[in-house]
C-alpha atoms as a PDB file:
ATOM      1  CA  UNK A   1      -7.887  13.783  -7.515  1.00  0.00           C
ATOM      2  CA  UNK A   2      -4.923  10.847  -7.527  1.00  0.00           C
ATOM      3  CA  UNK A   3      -2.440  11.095  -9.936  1.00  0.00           C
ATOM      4  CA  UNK A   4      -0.133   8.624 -11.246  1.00  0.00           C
ATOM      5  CA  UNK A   5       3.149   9.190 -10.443  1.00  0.00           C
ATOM      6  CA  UNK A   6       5.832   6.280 -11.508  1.00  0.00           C
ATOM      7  CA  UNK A   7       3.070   4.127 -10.462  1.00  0.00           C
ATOM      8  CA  UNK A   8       2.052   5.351  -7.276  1.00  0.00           C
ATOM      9  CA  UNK A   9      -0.383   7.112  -6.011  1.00  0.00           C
ATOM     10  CA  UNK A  10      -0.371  10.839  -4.972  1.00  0.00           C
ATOM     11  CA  UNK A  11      -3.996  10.986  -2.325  1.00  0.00           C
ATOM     12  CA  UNK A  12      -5.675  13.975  -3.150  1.00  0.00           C
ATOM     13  CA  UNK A  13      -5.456  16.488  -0.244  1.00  0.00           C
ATOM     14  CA  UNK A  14      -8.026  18.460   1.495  1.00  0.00           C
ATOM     15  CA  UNK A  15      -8.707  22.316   0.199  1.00  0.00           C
ATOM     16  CA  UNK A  16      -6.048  24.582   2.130  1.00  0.00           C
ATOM     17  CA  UNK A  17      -9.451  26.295   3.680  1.00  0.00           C
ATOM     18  CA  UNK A  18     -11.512  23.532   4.536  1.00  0.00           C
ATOM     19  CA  UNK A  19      -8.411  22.179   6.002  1.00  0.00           C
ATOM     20  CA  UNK A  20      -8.271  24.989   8.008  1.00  0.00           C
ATOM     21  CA  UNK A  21     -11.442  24.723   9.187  1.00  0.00           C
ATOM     22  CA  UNK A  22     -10.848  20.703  10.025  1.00  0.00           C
ATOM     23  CA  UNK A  23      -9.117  22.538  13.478  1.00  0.00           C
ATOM     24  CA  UNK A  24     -12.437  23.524  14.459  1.00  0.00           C
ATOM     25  CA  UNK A  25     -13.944  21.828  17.630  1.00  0.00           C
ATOM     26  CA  UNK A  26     -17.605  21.793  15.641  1.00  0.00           C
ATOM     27  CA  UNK A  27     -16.174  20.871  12.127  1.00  0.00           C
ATOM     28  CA  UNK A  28     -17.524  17.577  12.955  1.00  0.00           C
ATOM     29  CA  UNK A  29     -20.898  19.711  13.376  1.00  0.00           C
ATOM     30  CA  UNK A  30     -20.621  20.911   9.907  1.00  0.00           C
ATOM     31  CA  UNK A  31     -21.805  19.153   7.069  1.00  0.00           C
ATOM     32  CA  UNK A  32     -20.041  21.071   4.341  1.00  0.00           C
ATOM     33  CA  UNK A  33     -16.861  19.782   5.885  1.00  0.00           C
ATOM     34  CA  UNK A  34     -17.967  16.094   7.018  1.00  0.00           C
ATOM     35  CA  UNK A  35     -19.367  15.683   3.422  1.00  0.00           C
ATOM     36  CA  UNK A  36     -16.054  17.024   1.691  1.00  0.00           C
ATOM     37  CA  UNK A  37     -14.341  15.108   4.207  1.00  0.00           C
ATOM     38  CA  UNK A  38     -15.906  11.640   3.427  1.00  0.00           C
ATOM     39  CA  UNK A  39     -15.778  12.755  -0.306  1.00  0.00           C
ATOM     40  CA  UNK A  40     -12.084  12.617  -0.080  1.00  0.00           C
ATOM     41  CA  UNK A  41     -11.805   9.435   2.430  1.00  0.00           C
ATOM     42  CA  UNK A  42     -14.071   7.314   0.026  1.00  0.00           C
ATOM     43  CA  UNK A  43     -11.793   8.313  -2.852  1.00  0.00           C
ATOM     44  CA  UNK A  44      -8.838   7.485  -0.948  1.00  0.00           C
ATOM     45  CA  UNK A  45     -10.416   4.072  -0.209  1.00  0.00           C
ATOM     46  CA  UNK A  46     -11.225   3.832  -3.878  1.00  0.00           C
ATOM     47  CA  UNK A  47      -7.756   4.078  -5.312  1.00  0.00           C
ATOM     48  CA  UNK A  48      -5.688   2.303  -2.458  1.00  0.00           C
ATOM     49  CA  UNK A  49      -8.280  -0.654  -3.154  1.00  0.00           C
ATOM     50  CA  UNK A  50      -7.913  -0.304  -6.732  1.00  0.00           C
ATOM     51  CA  UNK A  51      -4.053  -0.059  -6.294  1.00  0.00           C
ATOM     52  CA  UNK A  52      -3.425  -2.946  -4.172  1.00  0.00           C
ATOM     53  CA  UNK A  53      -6.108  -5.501  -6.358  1.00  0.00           C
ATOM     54  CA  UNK A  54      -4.064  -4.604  -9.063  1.00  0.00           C
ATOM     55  CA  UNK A  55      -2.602  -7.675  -9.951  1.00  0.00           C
ATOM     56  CA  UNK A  56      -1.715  -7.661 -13.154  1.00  0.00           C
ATOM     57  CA  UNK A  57       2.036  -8.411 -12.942  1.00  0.00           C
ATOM     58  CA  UNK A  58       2.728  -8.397 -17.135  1.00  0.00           C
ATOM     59  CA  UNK A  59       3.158  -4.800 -17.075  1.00  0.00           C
ATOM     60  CA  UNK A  60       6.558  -5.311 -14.912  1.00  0.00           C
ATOM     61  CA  UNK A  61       7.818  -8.461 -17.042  1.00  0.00           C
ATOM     62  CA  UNK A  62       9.770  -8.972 -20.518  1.00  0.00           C
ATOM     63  CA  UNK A  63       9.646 -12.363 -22.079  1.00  0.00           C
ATOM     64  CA  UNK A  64      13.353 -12.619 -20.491  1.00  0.00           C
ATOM     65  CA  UNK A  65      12.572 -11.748 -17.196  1.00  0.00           C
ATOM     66  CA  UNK A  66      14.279 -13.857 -14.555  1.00  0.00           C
ATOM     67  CA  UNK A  67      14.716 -13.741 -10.966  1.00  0.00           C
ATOM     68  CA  UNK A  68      16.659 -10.300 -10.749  1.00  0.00           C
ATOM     69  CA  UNK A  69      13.009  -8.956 -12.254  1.00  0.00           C
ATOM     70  CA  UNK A  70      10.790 -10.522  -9.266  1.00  0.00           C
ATOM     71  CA  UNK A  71      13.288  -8.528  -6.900  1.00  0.00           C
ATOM     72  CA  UNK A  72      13.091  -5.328  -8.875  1.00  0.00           C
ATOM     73  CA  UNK A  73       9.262  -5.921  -8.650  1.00  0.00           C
ATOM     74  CA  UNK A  74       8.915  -6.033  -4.690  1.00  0.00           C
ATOM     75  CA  UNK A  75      11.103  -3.195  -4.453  1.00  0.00           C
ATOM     76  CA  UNK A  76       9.159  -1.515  -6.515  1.00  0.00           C
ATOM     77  CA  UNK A  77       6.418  -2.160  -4.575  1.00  0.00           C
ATOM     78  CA  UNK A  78       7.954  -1.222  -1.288  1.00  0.00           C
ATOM     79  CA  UNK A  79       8.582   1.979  -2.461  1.00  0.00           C
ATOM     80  CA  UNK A  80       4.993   2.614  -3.841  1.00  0.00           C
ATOM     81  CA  UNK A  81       3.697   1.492  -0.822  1.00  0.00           C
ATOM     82  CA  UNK A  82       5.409   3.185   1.318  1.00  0.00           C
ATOM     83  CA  UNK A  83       4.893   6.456  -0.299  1.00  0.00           C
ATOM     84  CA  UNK A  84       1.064   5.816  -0.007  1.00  0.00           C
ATOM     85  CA  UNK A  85       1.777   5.405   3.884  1.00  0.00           C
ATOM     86  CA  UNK A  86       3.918   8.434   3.777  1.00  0.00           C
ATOM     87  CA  UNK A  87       0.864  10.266   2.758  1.00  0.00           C
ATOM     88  CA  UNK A  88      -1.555   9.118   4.938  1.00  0.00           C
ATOM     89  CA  UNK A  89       0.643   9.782   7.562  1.00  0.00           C
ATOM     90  CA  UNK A  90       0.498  13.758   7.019  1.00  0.00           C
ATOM     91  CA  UNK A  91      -1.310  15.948   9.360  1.00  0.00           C
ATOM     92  CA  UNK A  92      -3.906  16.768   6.551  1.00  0.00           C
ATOM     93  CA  UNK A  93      -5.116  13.355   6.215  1.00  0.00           C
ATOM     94  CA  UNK A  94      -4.531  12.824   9.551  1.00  0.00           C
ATOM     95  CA  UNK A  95      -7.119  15.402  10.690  1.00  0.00           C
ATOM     96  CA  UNK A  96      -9.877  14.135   7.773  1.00  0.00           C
ATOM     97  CA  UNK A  97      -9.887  11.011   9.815  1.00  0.00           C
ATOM     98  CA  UNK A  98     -10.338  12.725  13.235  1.00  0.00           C
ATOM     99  CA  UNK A  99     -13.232  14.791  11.991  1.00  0.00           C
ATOM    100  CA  UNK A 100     -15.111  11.392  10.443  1.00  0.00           C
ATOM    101  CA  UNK A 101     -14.436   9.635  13.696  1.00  0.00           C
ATOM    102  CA  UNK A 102     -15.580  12.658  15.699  1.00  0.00           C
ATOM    103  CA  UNK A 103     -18.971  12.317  13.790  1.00  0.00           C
ATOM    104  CA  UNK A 104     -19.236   8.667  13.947  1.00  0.00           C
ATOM    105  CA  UNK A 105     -19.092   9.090  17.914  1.00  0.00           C
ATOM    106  CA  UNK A 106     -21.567  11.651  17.906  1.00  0.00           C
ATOM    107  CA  UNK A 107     -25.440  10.762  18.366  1.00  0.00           C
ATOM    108  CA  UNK A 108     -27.305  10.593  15.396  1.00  0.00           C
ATOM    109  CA  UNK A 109     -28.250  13.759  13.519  1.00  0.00           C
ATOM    110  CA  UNK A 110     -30.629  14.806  10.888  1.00  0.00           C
ATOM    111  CA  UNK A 111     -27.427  17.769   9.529  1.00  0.00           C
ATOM    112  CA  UNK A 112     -25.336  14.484   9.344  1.00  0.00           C
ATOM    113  CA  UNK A 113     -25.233  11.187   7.566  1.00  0.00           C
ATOM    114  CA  UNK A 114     -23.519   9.449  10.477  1.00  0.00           C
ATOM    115  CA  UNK A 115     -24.340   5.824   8.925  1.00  0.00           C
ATOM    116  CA  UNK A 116     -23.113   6.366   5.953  1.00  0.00           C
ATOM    117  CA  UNK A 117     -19.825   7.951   7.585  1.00  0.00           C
ATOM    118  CA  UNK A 118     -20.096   4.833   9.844  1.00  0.00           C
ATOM    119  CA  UNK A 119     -19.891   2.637   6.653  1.00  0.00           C
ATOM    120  CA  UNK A 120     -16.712   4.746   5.060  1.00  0.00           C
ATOM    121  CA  UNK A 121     -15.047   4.493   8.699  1.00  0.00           C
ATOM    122  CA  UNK A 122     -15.309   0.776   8.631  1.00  0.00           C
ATOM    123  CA  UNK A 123     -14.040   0.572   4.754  1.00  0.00           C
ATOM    124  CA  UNK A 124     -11.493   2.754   5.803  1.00  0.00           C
ATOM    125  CA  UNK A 125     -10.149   0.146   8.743  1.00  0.00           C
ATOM    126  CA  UNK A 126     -10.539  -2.614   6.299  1.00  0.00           C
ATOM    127  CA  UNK A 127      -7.986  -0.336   3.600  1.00  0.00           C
ATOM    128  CA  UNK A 128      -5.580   0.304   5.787  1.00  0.00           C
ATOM    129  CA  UNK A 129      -5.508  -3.671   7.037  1.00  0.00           C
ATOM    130  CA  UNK A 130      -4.754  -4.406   3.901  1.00  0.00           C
ATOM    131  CA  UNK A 131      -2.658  -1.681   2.947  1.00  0.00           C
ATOM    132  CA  UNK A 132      -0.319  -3.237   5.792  1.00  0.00           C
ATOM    133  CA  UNK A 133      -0.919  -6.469   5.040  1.00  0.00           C
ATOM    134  CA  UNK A 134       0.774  -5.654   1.397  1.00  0.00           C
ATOM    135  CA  UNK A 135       3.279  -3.315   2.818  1.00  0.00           C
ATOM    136  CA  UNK A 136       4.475  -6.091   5.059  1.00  0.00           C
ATOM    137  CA  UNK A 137       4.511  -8.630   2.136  1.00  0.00           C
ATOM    138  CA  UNK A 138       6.884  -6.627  -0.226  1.00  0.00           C
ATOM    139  CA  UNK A 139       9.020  -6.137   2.676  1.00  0.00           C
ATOM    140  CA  UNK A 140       9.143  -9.816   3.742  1.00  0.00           C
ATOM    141  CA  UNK A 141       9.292 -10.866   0.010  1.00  0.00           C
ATOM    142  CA  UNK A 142      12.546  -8.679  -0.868  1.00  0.00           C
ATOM    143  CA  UNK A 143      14.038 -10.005   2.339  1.00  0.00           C
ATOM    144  CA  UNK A 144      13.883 -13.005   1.642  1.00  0.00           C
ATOM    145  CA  UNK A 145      14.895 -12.417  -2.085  1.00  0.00           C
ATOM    146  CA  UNK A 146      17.496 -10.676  -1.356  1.00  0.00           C
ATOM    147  CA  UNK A 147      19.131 -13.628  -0.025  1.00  0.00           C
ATOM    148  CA  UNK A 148      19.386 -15.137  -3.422  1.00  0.00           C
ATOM    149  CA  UNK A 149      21.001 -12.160  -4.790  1.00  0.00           C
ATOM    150  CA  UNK A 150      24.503 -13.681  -4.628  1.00  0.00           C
ATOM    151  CA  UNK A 151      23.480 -16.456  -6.552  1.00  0.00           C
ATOM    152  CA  UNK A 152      21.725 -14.547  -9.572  1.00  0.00           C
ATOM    153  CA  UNK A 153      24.762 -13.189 -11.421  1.00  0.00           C
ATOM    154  CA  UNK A 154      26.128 -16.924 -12.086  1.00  0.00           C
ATOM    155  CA  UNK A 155      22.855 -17.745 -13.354  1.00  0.00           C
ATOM    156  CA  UNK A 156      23.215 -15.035 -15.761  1.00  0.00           C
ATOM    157  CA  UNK A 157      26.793 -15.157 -16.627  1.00  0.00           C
ATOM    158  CA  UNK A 158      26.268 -18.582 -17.891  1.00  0.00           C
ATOM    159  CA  UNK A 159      29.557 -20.426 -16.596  1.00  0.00           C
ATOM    160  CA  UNK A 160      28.481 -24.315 -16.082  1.00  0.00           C
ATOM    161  CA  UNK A 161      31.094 -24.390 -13.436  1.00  0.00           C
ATOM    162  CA  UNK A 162      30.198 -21.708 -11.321  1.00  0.00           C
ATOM    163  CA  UNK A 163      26.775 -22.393 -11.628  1.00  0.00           C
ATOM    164  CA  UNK A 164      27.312 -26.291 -10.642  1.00  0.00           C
ATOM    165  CA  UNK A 165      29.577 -25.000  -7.817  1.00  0.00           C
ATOM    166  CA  UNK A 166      26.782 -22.563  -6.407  1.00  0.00           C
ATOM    167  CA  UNK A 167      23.545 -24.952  -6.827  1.00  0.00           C
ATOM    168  CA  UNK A 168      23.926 -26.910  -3.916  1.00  0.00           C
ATOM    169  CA  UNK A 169      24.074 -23.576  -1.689  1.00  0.00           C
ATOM    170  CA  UNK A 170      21.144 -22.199  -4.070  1.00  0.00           C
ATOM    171  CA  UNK A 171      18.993 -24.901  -3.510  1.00  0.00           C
ATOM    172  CA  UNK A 172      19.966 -24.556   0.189  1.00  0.00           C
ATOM    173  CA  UNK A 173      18.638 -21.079   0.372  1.00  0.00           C
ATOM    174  CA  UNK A 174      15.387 -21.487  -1.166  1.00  0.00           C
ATOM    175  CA  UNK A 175      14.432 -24.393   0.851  1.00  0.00           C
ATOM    176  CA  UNK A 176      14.570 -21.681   3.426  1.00  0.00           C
ATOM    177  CA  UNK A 177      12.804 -19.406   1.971  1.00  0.00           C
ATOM    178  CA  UNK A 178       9.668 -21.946   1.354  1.00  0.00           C
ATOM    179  CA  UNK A 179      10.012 -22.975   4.772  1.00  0.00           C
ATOM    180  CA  UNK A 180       9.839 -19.405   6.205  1.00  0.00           C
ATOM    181  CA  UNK A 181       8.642 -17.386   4.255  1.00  0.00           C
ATOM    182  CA  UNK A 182       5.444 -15.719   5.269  1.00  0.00           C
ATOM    183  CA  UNK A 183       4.479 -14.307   2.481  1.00  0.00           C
ATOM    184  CA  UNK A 184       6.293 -16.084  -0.575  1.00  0.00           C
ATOM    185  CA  UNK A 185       4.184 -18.463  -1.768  1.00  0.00           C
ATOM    186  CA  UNK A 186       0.984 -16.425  -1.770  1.00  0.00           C
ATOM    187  CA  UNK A 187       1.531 -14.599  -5.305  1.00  0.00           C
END
């Protein structure tokens, strides 16, 4: 199954000898396989969905948090994401989504459910949409962040001069950033 690892997700991967097996021209033809197969693509779907609704941003913030903690976050996130990409990217997962395809483009057959691996296809698409969609919105959020960075440790030190000095420039940057930023504003 998925384990939680930091916070990420580790996709379960197929059995070394089904895997195997995946090679086979007619392991689309096999229903022990396509059924293990979309097993393991519907629990992929599952978690990734699961993992990218999550939402619930307390777990990452203190009552003191400040802006150093939304950069932390995204970076965070990057990294999680990116990890889950990682994965999918492997020639394991790779070749559970070659078999399922395989069968969706097959005619209809009474050994296999091809709607219902039609369905998990199409859930599949949507995932991965959004699993970019996210990816792409960490990366654009600690971009554009990152730009305030300079500006964060005289907010913390606490020096009313520096601070007054640096606020025009501040102010400066994230006028920017709500101007451009693709991404910002959504969460």
């Amino acid at each position: 199954s998925i384990k939680s690892l930091n916070s990420g997700l580790t996709l379960m991967k197929p059995d070394s000898n089904v895997d195997s097996l995946a090679d086979n021209p007619n392991a689309s033809s096999d229903p022990a396989i396509v059924a293990y197969f979309a097993n393991l693509l519907s629990d992929w779907c599952l978690k990734i969905e699961t993992y990218l609704d999550d939402s619930d941003r307390s777990k990452y913030e203190a009552h003191d948090s400040g802006p150093d903690t939304e950069i932390e976050y995204w970076r965070r996130r990057i990294q999680r994401l990116t990890s889950i990409t990682d994965q999918l990217k492997t020639r394991q997962c790779k070749s559970v989504i070659a078999v399922l395809t395989t069968v969706a483009r097959q005619p209809p057959s009474v050994i296999v459910d091809r709607a219902y691996v039609l369905g998990l296809l199409h859930q599949w698409r949507q995932v991965d949409v959004n699993l970019t969609e996210a990816s792409n919105e960490a990366k654009d959020n600690v971009k554009y962040l990152s730009t305030l960075e300079r500006f964060m440790e005289p907010l913390y030190s606490g020096d009313p001069d520096v601070i007054i000095d640096m606020l025009p420039a501040f102010i400066n940057s994230l006028k920017m950033i709500h101007t451009i930023a693709r991404f910002f504003n959504t969460t």
